[in-house]
C-alpha atoms as a PDB file:
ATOM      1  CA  UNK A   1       0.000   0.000   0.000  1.00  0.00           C
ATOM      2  CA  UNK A   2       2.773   2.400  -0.304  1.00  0.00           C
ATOM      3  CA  UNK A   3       3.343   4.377  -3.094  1.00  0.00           C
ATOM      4  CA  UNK A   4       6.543   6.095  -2.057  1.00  0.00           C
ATOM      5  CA  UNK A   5       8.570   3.416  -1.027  1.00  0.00           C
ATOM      6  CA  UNK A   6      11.106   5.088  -2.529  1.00  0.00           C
ATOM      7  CA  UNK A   7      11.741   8.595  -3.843  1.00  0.00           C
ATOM      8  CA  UNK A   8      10.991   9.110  -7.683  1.00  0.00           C
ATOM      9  CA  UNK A   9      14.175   9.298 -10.127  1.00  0.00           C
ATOM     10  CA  UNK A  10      12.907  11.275 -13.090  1.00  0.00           C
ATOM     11  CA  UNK A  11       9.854  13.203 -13.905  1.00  0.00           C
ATOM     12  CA  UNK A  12       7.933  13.080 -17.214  1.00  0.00           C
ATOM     13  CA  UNK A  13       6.585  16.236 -18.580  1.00  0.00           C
ATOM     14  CA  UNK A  14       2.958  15.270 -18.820  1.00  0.00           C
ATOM     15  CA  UNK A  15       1.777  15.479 -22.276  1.00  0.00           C
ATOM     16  CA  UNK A  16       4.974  13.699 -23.674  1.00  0.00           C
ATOM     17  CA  UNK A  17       4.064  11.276 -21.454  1.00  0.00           C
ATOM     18  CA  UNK A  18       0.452  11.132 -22.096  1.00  0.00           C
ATOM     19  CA  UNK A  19       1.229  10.735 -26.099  1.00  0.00           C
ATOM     20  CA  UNK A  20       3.428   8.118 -25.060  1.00  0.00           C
ATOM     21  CA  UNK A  21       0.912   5.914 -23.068  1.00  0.00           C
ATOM     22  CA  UNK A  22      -2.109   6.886 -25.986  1.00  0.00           C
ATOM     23  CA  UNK A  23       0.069   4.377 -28.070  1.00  0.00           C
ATOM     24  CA  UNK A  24      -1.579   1.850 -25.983  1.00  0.00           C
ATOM     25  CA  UNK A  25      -4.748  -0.037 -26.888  1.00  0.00           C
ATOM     26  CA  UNK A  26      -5.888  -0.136 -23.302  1.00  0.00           C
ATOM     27  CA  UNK A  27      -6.045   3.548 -22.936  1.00  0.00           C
ATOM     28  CA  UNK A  28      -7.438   4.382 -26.287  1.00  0.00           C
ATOM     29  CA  UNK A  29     -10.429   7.200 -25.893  1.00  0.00           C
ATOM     30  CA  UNK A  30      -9.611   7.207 -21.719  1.00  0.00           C
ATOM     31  CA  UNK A  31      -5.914   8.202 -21.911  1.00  0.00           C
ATOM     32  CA  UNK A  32      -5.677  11.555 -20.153  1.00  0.00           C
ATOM     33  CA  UNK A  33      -8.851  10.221 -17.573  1.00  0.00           C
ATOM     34  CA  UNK A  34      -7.024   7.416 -16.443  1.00  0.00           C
ATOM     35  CA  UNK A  35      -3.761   8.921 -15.752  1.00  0.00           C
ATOM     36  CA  UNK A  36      -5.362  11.602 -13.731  1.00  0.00           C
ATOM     37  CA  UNK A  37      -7.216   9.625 -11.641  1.00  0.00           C
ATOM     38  CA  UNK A  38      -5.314   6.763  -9.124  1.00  0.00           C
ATOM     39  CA  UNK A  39      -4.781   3.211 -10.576  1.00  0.00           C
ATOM     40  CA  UNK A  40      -3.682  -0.106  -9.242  1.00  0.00           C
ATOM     41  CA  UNK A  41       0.081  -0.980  -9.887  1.00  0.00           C
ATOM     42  CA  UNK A  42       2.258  -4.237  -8.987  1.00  0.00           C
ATOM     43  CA  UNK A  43       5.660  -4.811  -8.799  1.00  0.00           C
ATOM     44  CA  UNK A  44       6.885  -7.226 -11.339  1.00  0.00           C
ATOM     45  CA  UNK A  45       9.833  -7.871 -10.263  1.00  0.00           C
ATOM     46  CA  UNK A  46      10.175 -11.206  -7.775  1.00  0.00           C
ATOM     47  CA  UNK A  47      13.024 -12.045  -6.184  1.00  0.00           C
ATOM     48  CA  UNK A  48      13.321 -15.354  -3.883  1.00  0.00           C
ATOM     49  CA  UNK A  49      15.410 -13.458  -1.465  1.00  0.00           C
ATOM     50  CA  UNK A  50      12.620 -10.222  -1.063  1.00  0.00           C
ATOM     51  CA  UNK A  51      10.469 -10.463   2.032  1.00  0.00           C
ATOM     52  CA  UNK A  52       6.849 -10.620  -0.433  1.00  0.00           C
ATOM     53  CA  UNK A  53       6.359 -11.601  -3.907  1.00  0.00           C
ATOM     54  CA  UNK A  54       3.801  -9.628  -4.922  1.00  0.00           C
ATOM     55  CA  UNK A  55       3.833  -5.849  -4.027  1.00  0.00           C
ATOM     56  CA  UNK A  56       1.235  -3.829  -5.131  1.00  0.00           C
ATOM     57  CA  UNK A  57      -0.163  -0.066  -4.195  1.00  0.00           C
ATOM     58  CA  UNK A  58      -2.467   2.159  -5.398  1.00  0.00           C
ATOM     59  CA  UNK A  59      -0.509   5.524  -6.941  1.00  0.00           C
ATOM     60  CA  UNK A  60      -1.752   8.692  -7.188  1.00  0.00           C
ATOM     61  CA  UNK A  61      -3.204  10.557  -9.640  1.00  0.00           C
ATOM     62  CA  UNK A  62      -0.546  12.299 -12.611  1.00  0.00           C
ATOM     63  CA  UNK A  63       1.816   9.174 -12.040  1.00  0.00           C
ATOM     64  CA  UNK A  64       3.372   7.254 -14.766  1.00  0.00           C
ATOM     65  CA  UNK A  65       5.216   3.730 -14.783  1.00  0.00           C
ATOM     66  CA  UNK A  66       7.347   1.285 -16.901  1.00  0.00           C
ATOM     67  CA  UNK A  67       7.028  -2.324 -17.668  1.00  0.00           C
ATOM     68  CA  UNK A  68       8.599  -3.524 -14.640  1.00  0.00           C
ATOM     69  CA  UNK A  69       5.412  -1.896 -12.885  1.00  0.00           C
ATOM     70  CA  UNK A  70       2.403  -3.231 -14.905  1.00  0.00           C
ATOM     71  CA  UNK A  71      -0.974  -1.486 -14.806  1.00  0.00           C
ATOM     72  CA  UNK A  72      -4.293  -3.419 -12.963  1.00  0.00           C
ATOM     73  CA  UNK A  73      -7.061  -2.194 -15.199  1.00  0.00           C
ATOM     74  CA  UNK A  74     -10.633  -3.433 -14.130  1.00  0.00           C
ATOM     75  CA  UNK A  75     -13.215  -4.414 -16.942  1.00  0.00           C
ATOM     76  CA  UNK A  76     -16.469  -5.422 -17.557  1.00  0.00           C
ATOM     77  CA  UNK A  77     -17.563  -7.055 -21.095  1.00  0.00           C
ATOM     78  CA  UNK A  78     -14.717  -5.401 -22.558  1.00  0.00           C
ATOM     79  CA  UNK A  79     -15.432  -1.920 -20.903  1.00  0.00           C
ATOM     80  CA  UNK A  80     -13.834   0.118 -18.177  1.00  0.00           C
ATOM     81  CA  UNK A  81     -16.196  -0.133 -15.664  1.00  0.00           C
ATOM     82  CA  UNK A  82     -17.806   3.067 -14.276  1.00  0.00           C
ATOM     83  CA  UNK A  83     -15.802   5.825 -11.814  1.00  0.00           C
ATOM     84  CA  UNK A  84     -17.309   4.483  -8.458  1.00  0.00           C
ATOM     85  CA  UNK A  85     -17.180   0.853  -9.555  1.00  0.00           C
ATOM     86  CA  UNK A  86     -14.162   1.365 -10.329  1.00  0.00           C
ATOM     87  CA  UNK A  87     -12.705   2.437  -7.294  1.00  0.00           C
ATOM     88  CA  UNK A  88     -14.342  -0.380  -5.156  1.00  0.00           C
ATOM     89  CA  UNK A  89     -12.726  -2.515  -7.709  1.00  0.00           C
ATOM     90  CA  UNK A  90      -9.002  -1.705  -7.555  1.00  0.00           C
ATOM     91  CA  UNK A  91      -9.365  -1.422  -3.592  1.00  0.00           C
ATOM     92  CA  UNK A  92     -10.731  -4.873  -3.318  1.00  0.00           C
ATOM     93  CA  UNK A  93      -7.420  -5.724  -5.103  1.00  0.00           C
ATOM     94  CA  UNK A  94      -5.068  -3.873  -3.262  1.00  0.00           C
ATOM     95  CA  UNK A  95      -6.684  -5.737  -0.928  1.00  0.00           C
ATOM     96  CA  UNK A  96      -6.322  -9.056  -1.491  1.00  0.00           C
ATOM     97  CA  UNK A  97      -2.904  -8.609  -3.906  1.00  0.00           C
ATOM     98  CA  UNK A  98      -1.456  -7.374  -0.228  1.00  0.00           C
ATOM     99  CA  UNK A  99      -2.540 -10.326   1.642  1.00  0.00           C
ATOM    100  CA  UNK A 100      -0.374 -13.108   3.317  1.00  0.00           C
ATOM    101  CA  UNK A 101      -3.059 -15.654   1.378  1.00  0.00           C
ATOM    102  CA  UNK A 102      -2.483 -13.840  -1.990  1.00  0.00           C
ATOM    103  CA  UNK A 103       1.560 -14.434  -2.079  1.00  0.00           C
ATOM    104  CA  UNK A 104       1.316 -17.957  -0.653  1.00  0.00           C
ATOM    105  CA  UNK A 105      -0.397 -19.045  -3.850  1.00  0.00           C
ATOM    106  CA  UNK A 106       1.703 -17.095  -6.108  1.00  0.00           C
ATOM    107  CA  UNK A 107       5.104 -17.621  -4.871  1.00  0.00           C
ATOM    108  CA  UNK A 108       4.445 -21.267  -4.956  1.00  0.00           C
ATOM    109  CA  UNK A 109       4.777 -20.502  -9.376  1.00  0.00           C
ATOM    110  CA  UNK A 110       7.261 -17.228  -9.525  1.00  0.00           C
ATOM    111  CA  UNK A 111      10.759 -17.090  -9.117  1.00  0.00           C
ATOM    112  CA  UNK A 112      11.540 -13.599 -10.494  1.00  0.00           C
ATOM    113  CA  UNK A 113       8.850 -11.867 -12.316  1.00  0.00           C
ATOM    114  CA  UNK A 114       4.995 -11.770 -11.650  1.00  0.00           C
ATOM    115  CA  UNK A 115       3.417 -11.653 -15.081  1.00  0.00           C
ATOM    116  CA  UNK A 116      -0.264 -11.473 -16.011  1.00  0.00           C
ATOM    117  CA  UNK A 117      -0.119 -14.676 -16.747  1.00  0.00           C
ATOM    118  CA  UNK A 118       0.490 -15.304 -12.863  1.00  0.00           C
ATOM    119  CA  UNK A 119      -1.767 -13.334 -12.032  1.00  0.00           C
ATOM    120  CA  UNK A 120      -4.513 -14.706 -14.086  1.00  0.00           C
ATOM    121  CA  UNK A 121      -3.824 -18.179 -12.580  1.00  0.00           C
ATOM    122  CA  UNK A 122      -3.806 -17.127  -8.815  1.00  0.00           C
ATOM    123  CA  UNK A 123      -7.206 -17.634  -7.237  1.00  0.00           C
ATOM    124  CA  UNK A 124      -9.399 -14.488  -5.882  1.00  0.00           C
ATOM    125  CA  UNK A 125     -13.032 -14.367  -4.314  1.00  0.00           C
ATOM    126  CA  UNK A 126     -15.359 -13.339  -7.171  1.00  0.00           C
ATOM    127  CA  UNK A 127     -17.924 -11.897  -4.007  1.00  0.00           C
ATOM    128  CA  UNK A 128     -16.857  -7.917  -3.499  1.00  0.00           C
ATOM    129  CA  UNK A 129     -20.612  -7.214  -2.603  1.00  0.00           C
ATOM    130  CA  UNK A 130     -20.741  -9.179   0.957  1.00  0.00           C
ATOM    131  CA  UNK A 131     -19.858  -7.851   4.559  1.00  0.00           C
ATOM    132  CA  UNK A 132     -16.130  -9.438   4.260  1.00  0.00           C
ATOM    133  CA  UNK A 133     -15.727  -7.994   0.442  1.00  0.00           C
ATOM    134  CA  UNK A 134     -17.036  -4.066   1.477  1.00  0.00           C
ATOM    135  CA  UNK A 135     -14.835  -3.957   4.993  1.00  0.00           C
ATOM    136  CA  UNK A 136     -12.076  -5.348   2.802  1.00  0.00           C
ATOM    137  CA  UNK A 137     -12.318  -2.430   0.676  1.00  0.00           C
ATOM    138  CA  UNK A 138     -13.138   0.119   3.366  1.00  0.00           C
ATOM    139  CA  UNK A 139      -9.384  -0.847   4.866  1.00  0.00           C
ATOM    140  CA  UNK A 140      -7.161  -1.479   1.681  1.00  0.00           C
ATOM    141  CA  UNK A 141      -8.536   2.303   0.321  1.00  0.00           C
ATOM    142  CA  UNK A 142      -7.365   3.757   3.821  1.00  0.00           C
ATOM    143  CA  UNK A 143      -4.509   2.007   3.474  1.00  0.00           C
ATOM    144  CA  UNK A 144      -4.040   3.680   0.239  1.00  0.00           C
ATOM    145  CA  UNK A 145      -4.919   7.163   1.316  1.00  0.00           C
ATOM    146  CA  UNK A 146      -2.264   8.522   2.907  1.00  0.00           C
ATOM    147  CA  UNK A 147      -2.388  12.000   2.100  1.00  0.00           C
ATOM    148  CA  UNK A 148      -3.864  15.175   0.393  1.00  0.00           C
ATOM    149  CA  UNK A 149      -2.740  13.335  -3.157  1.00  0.00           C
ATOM    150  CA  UNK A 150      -6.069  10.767  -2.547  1.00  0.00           C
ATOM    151  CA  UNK A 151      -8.565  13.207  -1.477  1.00  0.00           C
ATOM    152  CA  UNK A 152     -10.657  13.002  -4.218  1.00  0.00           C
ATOM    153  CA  UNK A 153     -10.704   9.138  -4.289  1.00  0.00           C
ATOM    154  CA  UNK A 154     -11.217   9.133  -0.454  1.00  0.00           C
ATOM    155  CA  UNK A 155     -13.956  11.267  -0.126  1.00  0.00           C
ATOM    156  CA  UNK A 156     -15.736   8.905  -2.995  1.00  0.00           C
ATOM    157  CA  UNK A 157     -14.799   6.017  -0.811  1.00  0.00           C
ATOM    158  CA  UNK A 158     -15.741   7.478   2.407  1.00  0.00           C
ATOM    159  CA  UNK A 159     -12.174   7.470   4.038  1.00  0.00           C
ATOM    160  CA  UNK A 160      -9.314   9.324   5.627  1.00  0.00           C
ATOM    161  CA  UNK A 161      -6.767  10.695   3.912  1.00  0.00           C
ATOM    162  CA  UNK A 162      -4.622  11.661   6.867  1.00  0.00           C
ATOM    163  CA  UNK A 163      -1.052   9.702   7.201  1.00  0.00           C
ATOM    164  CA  UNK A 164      -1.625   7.017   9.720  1.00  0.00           C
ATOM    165  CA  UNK A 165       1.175   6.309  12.722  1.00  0.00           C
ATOM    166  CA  UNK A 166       2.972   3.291  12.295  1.00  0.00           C
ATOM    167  CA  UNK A 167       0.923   1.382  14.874  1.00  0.00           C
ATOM    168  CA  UNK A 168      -2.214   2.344  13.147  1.00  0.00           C
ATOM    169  CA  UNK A 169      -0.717   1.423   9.808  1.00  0.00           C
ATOM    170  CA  UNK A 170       0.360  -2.139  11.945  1.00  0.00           C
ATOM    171  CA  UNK A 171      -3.229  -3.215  13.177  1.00  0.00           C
ATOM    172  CA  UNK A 172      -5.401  -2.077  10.643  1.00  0.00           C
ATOM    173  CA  UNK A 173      -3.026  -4.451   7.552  1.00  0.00           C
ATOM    174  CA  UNK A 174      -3.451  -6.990  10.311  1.00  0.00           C
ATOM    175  CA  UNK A 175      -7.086  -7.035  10.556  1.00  0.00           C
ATOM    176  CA  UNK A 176      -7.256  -6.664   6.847  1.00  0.00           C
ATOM    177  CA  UNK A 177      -5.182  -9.843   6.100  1.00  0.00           C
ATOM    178  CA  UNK A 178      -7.436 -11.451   8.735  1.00  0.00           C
ATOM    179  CA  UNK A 179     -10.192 -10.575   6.955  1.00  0.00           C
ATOM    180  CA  UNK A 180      -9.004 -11.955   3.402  1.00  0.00           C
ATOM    181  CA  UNK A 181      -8.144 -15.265   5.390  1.00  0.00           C
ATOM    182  CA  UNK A 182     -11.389 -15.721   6.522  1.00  0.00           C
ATOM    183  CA  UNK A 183     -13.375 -14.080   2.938  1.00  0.00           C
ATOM    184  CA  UNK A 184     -10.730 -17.424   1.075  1.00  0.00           C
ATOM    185  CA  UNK A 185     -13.136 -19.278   3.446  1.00  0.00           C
ATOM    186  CA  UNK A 186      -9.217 -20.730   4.981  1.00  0.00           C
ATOM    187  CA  UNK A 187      -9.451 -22.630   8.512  1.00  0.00           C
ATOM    188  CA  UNK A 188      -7.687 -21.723  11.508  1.00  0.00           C
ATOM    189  CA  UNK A 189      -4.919 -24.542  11.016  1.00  0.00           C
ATOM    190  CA  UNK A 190      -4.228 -23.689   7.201  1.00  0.00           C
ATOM    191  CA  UNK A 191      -3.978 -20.193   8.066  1.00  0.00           C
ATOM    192  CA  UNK A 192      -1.315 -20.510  10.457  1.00  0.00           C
ATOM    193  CA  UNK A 193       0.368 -23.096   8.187  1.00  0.00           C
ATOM    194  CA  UNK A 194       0.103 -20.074   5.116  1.00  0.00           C
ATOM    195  CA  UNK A 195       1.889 -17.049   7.949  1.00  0.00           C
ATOM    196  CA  UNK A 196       4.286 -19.441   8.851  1.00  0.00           C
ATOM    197  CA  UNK A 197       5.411 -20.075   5.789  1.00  0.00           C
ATOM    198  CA  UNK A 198       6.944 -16.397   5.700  1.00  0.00           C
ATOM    199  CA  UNK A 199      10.448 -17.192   6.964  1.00  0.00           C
ATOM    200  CA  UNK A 200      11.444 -13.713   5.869  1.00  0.00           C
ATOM    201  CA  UNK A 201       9.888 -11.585   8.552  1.00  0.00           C
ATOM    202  CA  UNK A 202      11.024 -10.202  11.890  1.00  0.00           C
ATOM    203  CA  UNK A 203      10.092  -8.663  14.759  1.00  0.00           C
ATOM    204  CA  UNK A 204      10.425  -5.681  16.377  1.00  0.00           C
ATOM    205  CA  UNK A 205       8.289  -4.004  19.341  1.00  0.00           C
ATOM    206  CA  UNK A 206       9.508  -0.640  18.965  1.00  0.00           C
ATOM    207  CA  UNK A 207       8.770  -0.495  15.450  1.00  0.00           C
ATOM    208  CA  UNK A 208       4.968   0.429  15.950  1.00  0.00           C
ATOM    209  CA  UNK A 209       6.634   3.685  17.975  1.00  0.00           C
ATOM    210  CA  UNK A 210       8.619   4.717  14.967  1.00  0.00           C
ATOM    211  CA  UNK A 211       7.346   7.309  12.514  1.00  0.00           C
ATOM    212  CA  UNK A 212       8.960   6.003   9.044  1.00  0.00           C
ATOM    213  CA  UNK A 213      10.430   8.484   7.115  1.00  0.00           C
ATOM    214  CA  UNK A 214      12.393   6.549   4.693  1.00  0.00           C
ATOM    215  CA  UNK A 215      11.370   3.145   4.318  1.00  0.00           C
ATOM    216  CA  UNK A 216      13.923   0.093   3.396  1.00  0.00           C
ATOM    217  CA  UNK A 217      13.768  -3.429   2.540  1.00  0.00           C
ATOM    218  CA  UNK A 218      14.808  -4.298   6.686  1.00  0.00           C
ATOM    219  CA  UNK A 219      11.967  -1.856   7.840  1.00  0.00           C
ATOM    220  CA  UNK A 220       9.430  -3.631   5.262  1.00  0.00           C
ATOM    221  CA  UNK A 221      10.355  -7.212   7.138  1.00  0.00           C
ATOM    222  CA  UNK A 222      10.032  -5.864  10.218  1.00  0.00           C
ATOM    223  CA  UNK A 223       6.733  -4.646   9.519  1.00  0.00           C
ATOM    224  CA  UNK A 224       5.568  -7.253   8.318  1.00  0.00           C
ATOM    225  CA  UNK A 225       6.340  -9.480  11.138  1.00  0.00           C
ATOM    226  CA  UNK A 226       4.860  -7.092  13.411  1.00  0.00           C
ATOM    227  CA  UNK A 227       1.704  -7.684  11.268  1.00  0.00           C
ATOM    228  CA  UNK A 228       2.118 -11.469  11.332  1.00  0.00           C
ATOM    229  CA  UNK A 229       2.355 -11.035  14.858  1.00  0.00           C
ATOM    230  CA  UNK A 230      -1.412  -9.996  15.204  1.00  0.00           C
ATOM    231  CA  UNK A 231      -3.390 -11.178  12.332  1.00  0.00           C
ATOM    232  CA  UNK A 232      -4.461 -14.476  14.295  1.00  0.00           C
ATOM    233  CA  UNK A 233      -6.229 -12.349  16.915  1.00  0.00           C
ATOM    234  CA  UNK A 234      -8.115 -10.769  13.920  1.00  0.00           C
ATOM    235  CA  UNK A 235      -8.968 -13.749  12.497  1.00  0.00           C
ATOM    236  CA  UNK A 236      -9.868 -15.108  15.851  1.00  0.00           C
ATOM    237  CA  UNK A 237     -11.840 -11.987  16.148  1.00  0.00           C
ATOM    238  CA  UNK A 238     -13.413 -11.950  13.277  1.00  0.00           C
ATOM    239  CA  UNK A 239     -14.223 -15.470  13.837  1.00  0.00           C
ATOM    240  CA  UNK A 240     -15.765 -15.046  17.173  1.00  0.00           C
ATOM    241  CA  UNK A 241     -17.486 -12.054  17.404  1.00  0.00           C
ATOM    242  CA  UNK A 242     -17.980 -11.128  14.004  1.00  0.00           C
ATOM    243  CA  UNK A 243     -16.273  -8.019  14.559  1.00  0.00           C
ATOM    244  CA  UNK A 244     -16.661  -6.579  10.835  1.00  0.00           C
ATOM    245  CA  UNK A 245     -17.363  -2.661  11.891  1.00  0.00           C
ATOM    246  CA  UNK A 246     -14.924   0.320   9.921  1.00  0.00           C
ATOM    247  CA  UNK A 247     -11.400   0.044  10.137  1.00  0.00           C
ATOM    248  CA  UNK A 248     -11.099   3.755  11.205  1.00  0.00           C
END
């Protein structure tokens, strides 16, 4: 869910780059809408040695990409589907493309690039309409919203666009993989048997204190094992009490 990993290395000026990326079919008569509105990226590159597989975020709007960062672009009978549709759409992705269940199944086929072929082939919940789908979405578009650059896409989806503290950043992609466990329909035992898997991740208590300025690939481990960390008392939560309110 983060979009500035690292600083950007060159700009584009935009019109070059929009008659660059109207030479694609996909963009044909919805060019300059699409690239000023936020879209769904993932990192193609896959390393065995990184910490995740797949890595994906949604970017603001006025961003452009290469190859190596391929483009998520929702349809519907050949069509891009409708603003608001569209939104729910790439959050419920982020969503799930972010999950500890999503890069079990994929790594299991990649060894160092995530094509669309991969991603094609890797299973997803067609449901985005039930109580699990719609508080999955509700959490990945915080997620994505961390500043003034979302505030048109988080006013349509009804969320913050404030930065969130580490900690908050922590429990709320915890209770959001919980969630994606338990919308996979997974038990208790193969869930534990997926997060385990992840022999990349480490702790770190006093992470959840820091505010990350400049993130790196020993801070992204760390977080994530802080979120390993919790996700079974979400899921246990989720199981139990049915605890499927707002994330924030």
């Amino acid at each position: 869910f983060n979009p500035d990993f690292d600083k950007p290395r060159f700009f584009i000026e935009s019109n070059n780059g929009l008659k660059r990326t109207l030479r694609h079919r996909e963009y044909k008569n919805i060019n300059k809408e699409l690239h000023t509105s936020v879209r769904l990226l993932y990192r193609a590159i896959a390393r065995g040695t990184d910490a995740r597989t797949i890595i994906s975020c949604i970017v603001p709007p006025k961003s452009f990409s290469d190859h190596n960062v391929p483009l998520v672009l929702p349809k519907k009978d050949k069509l891009i589907v409708p603003s608001m549709e569209y939104y729910n759409i790439i959050s419920y992705l982020a969503g799930i493309m972010n999950s500890f269940v999503f890069d079990y199944i994929l790594r299991m086929r990649v060894t160092l690039y995530v094509g669309f072929f991969h991603i094609y082939q890797t299973p997803v919940p067609r449901n985005i309409t039930n109580t699990l789908a719609k508080e999955i979405i509700n959490l990945s578009a915080r997620l994505s919203s961390c500043d003034k650059r979302f505030e048109s896409f988080a006013n349509a989806m009804d969320v913050n666009f404030t930065p969130l503290t580490t900690e908050k950043r922590i429990q709320l992609t915890a209770k959001l993989n919980a969630l994606v466990a338990h919308h996979y329909n997974l038990k208790r035992d193969d869930y534990i048997h997926i997060i385990n898997s992840f022999d990349g991740f480490y702790e770190d208590e006093g992470l959840k204190d820091m505010k990350i300025t400049k993130w790196s690939d020993s801070i992204n481990r760390k977080f994530n094992g802080e979120v390993r960390k919790l996700v079974l008392l979400r899921y246990d939560d989720i199981a139990k009490n049915k605890l499927l309110g707002a994330g924030e």
